[in-house]
Protein backbone atom coordinates (compact mmCIF):
# COMPACT_ATOMS: atom_id res chain seq x y z
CA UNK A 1 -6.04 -27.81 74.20
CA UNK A 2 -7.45 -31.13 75.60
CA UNK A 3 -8.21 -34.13 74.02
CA UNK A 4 -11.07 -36.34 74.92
CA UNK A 5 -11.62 -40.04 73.21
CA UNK A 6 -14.73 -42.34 73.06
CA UNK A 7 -14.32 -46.20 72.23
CA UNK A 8 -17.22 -47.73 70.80
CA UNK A 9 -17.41 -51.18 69.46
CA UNK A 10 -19.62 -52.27 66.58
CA UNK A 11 -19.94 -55.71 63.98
CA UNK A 12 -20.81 -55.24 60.60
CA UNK A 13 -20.72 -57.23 57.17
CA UNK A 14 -18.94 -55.93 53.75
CA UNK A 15 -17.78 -56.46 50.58
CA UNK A 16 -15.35 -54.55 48.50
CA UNK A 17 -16.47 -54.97 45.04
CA UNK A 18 -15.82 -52.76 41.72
CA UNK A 19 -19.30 -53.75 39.89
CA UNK A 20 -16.93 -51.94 36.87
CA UNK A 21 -14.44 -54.81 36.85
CA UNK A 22 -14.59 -58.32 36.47
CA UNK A 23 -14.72 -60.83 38.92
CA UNK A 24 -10.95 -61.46 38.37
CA UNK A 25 -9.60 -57.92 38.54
CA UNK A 26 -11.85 -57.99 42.12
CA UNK A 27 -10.15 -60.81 43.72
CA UNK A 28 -6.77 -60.03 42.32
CA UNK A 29 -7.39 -56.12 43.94
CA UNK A 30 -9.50 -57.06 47.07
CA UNK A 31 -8.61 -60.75 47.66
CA UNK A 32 -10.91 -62.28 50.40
CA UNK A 33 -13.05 -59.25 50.38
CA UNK A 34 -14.68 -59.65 47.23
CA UNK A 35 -16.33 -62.67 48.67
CA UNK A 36 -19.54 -62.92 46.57
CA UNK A 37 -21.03 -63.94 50.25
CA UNK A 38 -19.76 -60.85 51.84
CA UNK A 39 -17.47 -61.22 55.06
CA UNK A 40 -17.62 -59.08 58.91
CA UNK A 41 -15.18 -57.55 61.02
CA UNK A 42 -15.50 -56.19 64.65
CA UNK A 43 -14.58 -52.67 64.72
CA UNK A 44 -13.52 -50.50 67.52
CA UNK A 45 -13.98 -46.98 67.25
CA UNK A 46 -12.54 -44.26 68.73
CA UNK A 47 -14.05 -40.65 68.70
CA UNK A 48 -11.26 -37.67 70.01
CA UNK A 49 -12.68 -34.38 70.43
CA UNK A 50 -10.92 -31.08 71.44
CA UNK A 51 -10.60 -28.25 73.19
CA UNK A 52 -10.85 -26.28 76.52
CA UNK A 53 -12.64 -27.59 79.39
CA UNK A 54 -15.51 -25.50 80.63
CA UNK A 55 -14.47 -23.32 83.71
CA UNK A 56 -17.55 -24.54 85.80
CA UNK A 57 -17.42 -28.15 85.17
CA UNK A 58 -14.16 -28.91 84.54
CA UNK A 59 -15.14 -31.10 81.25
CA UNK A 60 -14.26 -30.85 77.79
CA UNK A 61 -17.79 -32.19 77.06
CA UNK A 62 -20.24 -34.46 78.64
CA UNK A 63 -18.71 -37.80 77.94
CA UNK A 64 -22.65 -39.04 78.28
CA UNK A 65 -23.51 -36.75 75.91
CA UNK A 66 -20.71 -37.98 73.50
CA UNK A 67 -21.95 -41.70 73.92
CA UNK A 68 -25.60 -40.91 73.31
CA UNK A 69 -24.37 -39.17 70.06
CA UNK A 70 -22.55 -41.48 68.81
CA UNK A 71 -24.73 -44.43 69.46
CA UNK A 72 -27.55 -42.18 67.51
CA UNK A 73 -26.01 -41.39 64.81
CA UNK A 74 -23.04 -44.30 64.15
CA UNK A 75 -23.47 -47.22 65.97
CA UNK A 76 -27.29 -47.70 65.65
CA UNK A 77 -26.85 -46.94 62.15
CA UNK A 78 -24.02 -49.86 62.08
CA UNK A 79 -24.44 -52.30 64.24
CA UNK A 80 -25.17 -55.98 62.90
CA UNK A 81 -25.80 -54.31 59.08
CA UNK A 82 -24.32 -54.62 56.14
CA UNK A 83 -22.44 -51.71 54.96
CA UNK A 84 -23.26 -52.05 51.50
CA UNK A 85 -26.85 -52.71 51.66
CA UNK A 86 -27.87 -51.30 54.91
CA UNK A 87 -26.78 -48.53 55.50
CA UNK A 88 -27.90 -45.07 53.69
CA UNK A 89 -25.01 -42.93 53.93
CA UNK A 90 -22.55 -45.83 52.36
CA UNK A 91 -25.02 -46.13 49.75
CA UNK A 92 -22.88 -45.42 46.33
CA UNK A 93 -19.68 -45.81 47.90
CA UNK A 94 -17.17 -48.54 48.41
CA UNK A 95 -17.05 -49.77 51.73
CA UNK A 96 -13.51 -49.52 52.75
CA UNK A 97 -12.69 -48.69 55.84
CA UNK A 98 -10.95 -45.34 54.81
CA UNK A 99 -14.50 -44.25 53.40
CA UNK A 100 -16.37 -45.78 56.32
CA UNK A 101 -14.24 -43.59 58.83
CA UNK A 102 -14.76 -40.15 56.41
CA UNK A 103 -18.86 -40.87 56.67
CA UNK A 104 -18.32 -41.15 60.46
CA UNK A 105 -16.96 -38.16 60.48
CA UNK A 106 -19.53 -36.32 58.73
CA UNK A 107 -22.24 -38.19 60.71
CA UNK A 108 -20.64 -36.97 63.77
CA UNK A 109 -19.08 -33.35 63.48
CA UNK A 110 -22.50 -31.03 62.50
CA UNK A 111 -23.94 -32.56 65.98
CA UNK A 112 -21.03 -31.02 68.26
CA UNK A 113 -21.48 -27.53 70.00
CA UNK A 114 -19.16 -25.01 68.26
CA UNK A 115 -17.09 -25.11 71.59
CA UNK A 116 -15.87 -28.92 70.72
CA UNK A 117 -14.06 -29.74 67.98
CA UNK A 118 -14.19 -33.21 65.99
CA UNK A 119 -10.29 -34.05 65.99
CA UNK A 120 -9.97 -37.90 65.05
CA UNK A 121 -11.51 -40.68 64.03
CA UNK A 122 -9.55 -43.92 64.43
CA UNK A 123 -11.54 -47.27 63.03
CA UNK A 124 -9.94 -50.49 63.85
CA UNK A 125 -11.16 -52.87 61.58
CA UNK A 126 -8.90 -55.68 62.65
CA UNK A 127 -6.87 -55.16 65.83
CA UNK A 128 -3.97 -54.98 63.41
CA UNK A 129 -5.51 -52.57 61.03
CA UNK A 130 -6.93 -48.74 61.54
CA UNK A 131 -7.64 -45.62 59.55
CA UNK A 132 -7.32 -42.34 61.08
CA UNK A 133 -8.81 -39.57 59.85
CA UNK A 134 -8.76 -35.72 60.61
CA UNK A 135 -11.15 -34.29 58.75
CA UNK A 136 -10.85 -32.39 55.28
């Protein structure tokens, strides 16, 4: 089995924000990040497939391929937005980064070939914080 990763790099604006609780309960449970004026992080993403590399080729997948895919359906759908307001498929959710990383997922696996597996995501949203996630 072989492992392939793509970093991309994308800016967005948030807020975590329980509309159920009060303003108090917020800030005590999300601090800074239930700034009424939202806040923005530079995230670095990381996309790992896996599995065999093709016999002819000698490539897992075509890492162009990968980058036009991801720039479709993550980063253009990302980029410079805000993740509560912008952005469809956070719509209803709260826009943590372990939830953010989950709807990458899902935007990403149905759009691989059944040869390549989805096998990470890892979503930096500071360069000391990340999620990984592996799927259901």
């Amino acid at each position: 089995m072989v492992y392939l990763t793509r970093q991309e790099h994308f800016n967005a604006a948030h807020k975590l924000y329980n509309p159920q609780w009060s303003v108090e309960q917020n800030e005590a449970v999300f601090g800074v990040c239930a700034n009424a004026n939202w806040h923005g992080h530079n995230y670095d993403l990381f996309v790992t497939i896996k599995g065999e590399p093709h016999p002819d080729t000698g490539f897992l997948y075509d890492v162009k391929k990968l980058s036009q895919l991801i720039k479709s359906e993550v980063i253009d759908a990302l980029d410079h937005k805000n993740l509560n307001l912008d952005v469809p498929f956070m719509a209803g959710k709260m826009c943590s980064t372990e939830n953010l990383a989950m709807a990458i997922w899902a935007r990403l696996a149905p759009h691989l070939p059944a040869e390549v597996q989805l096998h990470c995501i890892k979503l930096y949203e500071t360069p000391r914080i990340y999620v990984e996630y592996y799927g259901d």
